[in-house]
C-alpha atoms as a PDB file:
ATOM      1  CA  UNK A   1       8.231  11.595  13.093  1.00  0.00           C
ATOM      2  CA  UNK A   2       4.833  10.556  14.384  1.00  0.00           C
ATOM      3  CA  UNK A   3       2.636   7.490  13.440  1.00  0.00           C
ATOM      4  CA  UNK A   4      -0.941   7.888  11.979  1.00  0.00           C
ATOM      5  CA  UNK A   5      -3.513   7.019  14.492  1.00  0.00           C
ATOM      6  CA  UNK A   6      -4.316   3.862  15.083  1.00  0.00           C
ATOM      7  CA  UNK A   7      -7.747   3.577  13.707  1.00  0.00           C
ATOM      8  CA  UNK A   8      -6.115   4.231  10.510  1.00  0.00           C
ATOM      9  CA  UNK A   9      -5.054   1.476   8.321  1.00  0.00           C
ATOM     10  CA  UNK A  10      -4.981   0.389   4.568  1.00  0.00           C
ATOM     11  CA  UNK A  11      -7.237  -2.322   3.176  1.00  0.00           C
ATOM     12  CA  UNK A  12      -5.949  -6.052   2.915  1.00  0.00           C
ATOM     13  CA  UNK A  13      -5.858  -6.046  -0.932  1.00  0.00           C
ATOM     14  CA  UNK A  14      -3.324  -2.560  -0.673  1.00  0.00           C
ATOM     15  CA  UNK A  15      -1.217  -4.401   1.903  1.00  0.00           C
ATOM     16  CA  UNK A  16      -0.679  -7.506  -0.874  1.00  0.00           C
ATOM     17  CA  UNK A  17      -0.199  -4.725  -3.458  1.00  0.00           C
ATOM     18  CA  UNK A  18       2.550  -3.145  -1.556  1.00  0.00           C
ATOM     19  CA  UNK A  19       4.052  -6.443  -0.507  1.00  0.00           C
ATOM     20  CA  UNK A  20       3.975  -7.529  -4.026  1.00  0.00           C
ATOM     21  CA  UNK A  21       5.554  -4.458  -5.074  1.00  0.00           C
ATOM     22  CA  UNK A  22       8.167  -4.882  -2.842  1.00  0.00           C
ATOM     23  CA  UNK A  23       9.019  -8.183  -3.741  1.00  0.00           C
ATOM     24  CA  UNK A  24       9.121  -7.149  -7.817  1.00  0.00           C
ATOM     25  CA  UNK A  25      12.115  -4.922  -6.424  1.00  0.00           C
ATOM     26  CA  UNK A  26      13.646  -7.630  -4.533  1.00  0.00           C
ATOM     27  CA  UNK A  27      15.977 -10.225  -6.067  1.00  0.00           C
ATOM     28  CA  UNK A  28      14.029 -13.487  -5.241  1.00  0.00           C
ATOM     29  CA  UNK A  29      11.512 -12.244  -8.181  1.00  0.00           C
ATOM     30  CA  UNK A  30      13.832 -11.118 -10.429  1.00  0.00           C
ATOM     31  CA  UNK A  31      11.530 -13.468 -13.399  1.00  0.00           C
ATOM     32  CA  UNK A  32       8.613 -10.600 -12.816  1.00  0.00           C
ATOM     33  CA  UNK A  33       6.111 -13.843 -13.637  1.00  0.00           C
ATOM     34  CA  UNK A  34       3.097 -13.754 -11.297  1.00  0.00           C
ATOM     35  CA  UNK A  35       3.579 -17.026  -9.799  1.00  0.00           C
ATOM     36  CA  UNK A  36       7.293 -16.379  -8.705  1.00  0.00           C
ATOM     37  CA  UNK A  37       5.807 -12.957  -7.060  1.00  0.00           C
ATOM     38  CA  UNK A  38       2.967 -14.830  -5.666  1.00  0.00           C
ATOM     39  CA  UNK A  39       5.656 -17.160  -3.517  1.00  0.00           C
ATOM     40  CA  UNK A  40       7.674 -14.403  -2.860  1.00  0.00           C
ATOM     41  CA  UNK A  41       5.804 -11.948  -1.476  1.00  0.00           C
ATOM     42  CA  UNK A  42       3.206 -14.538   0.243  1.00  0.00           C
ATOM     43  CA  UNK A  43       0.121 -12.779  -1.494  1.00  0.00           C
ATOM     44  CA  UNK A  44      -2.376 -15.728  -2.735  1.00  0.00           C
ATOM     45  CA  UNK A  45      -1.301 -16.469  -6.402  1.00  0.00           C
ATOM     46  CA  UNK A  46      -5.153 -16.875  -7.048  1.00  0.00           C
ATOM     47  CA  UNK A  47      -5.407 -12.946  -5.996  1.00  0.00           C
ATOM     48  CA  UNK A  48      -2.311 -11.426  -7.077  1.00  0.00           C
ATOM     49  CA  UNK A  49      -3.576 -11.018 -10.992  1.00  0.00           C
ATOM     50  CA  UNK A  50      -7.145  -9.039  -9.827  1.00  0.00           C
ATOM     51  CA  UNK A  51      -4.754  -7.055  -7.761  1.00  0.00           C
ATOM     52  CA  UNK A  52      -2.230  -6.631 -10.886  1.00  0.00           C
ATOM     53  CA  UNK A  53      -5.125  -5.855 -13.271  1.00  0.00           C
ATOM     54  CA  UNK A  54      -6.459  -2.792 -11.084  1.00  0.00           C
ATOM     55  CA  UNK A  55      -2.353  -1.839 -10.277  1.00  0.00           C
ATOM     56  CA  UNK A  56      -1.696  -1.472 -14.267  1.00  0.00           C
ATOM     57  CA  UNK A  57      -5.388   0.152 -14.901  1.00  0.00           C
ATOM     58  CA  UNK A  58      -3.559   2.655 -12.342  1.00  0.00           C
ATOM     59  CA  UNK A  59      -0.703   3.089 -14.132  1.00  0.00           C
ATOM     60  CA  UNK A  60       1.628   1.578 -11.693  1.00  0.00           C
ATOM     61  CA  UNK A  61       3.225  -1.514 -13.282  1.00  0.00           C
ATOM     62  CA  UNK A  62       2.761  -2.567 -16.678  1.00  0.00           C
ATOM     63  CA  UNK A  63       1.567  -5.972 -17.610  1.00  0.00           C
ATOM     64  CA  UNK A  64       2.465  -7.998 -20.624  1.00  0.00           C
ATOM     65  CA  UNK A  65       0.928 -11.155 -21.205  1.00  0.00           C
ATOM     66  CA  UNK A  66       1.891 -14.777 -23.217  1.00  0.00           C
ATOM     67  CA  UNK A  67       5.532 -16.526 -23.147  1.00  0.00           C
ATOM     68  CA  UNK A  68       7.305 -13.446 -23.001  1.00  0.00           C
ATOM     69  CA  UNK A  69       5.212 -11.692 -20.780  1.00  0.00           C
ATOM     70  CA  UNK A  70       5.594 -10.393 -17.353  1.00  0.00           C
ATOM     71  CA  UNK A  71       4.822  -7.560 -15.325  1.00  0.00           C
ATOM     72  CA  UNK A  72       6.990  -4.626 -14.238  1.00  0.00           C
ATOM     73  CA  UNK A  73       7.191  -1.335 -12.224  1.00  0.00           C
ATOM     74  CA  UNK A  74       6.039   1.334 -14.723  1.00  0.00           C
ATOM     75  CA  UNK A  75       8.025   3.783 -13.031  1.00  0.00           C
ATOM     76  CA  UNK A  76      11.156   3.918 -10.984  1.00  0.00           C
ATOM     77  CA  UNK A  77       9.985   3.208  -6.901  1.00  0.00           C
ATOM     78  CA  UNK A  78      10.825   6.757  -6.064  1.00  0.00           C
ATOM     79  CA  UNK A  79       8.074   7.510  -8.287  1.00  0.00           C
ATOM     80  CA  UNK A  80       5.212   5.618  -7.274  1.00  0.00           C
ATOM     81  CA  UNK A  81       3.718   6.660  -3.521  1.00  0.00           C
ATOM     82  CA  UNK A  82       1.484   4.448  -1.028  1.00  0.00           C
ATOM     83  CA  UNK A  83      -1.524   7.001  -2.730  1.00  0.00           C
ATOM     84  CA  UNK A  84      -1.254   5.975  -5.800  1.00  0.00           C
ATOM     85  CA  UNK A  85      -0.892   2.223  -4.949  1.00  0.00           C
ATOM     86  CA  UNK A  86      -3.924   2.863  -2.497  1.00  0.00           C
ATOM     87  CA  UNK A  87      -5.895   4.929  -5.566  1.00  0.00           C
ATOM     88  CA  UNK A  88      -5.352   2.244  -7.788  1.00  0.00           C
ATOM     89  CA  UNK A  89      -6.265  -0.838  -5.498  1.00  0.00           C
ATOM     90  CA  UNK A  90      -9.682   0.550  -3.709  1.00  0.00           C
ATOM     91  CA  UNK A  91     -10.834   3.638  -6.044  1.00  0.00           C
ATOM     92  CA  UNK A  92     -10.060   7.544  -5.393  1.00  0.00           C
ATOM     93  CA  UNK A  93     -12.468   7.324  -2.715  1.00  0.00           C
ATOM     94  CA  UNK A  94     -10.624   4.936  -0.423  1.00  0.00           C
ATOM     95  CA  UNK A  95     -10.929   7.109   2.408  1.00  0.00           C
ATOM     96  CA  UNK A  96     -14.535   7.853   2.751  1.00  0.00           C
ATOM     97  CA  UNK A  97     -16.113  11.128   3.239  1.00  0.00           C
ATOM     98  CA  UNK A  98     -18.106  10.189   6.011  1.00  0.00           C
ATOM     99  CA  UNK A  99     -16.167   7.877   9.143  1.00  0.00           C
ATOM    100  CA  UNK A 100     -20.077   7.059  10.385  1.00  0.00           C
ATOM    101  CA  UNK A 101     -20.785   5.728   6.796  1.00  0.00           C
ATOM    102  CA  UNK A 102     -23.286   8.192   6.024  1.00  0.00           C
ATOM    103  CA  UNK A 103     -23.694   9.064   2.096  1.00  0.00           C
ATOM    104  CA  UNK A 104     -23.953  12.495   2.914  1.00  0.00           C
ATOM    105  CA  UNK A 105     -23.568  14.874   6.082  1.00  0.00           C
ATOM    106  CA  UNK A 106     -27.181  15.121   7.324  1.00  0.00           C
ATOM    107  CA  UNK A 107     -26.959  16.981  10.633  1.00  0.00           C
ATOM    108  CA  UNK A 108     -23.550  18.941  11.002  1.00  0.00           C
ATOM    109  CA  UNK A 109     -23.817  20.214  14.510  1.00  0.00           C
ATOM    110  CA  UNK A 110     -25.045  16.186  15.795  1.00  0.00           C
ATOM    111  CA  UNK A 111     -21.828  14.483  14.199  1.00  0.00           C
ATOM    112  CA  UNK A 112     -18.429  14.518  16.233  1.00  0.00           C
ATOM    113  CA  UNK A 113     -16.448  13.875  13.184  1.00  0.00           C
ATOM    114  CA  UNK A 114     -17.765  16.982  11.146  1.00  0.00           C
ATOM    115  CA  UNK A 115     -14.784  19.376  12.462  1.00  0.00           C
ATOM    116  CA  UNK A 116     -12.007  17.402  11.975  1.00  0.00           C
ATOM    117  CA  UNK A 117     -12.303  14.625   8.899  1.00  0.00           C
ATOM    118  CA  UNK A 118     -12.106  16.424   6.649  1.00  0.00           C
ATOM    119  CA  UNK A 119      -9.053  17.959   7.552  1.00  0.00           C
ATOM    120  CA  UNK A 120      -7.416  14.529   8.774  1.00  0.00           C
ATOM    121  CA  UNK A 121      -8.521  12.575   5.598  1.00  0.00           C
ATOM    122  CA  UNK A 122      -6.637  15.580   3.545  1.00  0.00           C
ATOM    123  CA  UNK A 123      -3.765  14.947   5.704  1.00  0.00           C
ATOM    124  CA  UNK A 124      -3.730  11.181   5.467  1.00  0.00           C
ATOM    125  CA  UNK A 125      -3.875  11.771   1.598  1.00  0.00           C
ATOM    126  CA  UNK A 126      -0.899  14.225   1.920  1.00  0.00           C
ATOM    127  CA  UNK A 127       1.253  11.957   3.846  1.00  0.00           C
ATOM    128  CA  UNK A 128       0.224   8.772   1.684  1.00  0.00           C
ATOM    129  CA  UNK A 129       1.446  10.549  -1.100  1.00  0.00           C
ATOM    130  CA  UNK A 130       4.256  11.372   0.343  1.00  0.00           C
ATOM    131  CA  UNK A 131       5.552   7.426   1.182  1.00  0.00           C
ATOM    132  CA  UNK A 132       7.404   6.489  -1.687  1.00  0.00           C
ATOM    133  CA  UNK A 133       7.435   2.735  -2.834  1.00  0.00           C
ATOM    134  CA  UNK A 134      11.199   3.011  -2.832  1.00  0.00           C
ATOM    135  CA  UNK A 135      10.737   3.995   0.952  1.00  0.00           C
ATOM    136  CA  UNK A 136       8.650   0.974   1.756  1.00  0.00           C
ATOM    137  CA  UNK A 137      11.141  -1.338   0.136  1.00  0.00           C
ATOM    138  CA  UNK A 138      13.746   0.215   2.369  1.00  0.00           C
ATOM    139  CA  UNK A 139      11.919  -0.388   5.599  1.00  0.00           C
ATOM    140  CA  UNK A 140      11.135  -3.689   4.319  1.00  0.00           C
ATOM    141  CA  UNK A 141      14.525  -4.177   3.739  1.00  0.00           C
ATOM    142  CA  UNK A 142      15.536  -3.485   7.472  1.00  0.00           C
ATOM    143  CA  UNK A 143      13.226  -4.861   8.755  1.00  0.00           C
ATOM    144  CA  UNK A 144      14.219  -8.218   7.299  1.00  0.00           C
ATOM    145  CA  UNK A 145      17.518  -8.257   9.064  1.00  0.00           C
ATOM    146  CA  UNK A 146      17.395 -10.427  12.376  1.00  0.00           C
ATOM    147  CA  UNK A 147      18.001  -7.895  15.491  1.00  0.00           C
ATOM    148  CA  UNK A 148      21.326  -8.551  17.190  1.00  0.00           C
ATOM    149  CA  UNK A 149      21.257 -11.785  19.615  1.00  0.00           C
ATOM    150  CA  UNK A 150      20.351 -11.229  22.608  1.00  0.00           C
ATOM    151  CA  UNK A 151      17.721  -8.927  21.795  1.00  0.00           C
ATOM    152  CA  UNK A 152      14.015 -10.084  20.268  1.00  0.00           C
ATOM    153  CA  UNK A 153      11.904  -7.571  17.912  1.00  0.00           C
ATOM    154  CA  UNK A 154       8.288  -7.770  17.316  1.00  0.00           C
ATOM    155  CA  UNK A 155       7.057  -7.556  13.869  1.00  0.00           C
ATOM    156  CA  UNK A 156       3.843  -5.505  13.825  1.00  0.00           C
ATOM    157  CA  UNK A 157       0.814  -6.790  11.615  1.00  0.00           C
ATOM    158  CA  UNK A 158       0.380  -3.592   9.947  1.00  0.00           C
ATOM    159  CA  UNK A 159       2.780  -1.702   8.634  1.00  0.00           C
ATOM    160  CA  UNK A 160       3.374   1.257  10.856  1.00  0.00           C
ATOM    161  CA  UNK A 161       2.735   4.773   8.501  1.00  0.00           C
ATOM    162  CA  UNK A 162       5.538   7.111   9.080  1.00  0.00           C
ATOM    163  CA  UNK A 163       4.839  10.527   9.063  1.00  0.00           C
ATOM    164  CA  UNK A 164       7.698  13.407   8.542  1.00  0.00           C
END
């Protein structure tokens, strides 16, 4: 298993997607209302309905709104990867073609990133797609059980990327 480089990560608005996601799994939300995922997953309950509204345009959880509304997984978590969630939160074109923000290549044999982006941001895609939701509520999971005493464990920021 290796780690996707470091300059890699996943905008702030996927992170509360995922962690909202998550917490729709979890028992503590078991209502589905936005609010009670708001407070359980610690995104900003002023956010969490942009980020819901571009999550069901995706097709990843369906929304239903008035007394009886609520909002759900559309699929089972096995089914829904960190791409789509990604897809759905930033565009398609989350990962950008260019890493020196350039609209278009303009000199091929000037730009050190020419050779291998393209490549890597195929490869990130791959792997994102691979990283199912059901997986991230597993590592959640774990990593939500104190280590042993004795021992201390350092919760990263970001969400290290495994890669198989």
């Amino acid at each position: 298993m290796t780690i996707l480089p470091l300059m890699f990560s996943l905008s702030q608005g996927v992170g509360y997607a995922v962690k909202a996601l998550v917490c729709m799994e979890g028992r503590d939300c078991a209502t589905q209302y936005t609010r009670a995922i708001a407070a359980c997953s610690g995104v900003p309950a002023s956010y969490l309905p942009k980020i819901f509204k571009k999550l069901a345009a995706g097709g990843v959880i369906e929304a239903k709104r008035g007394r009886s509304g609520g909002t759900r997984l559309a699929r089972i978590p096995e089914r829904i990867s960190l791409l789509e969630i990604a897809e759905a939160v930033e565009g398609k074109d989350f990962l950008p073609d260019c890493l020196l923000g350039e609209a278009y290549c303009r000199d091929g044999t000037a730009c050190p990133c020419r050779d291998f982006w393209p490549r890597e941001r195929e490869r990130i895609r791959r792997e994102l797609g691979r990283i199912s939701l059901a997986r991230m509520i597993a590592m959640e999971r774990s990593q939500a059980n104190p280590p042993p005493l004795g021992r201390t464990s350092a919760r990263p920021n970001r969400l290290p990327i495994p890669i198989s």
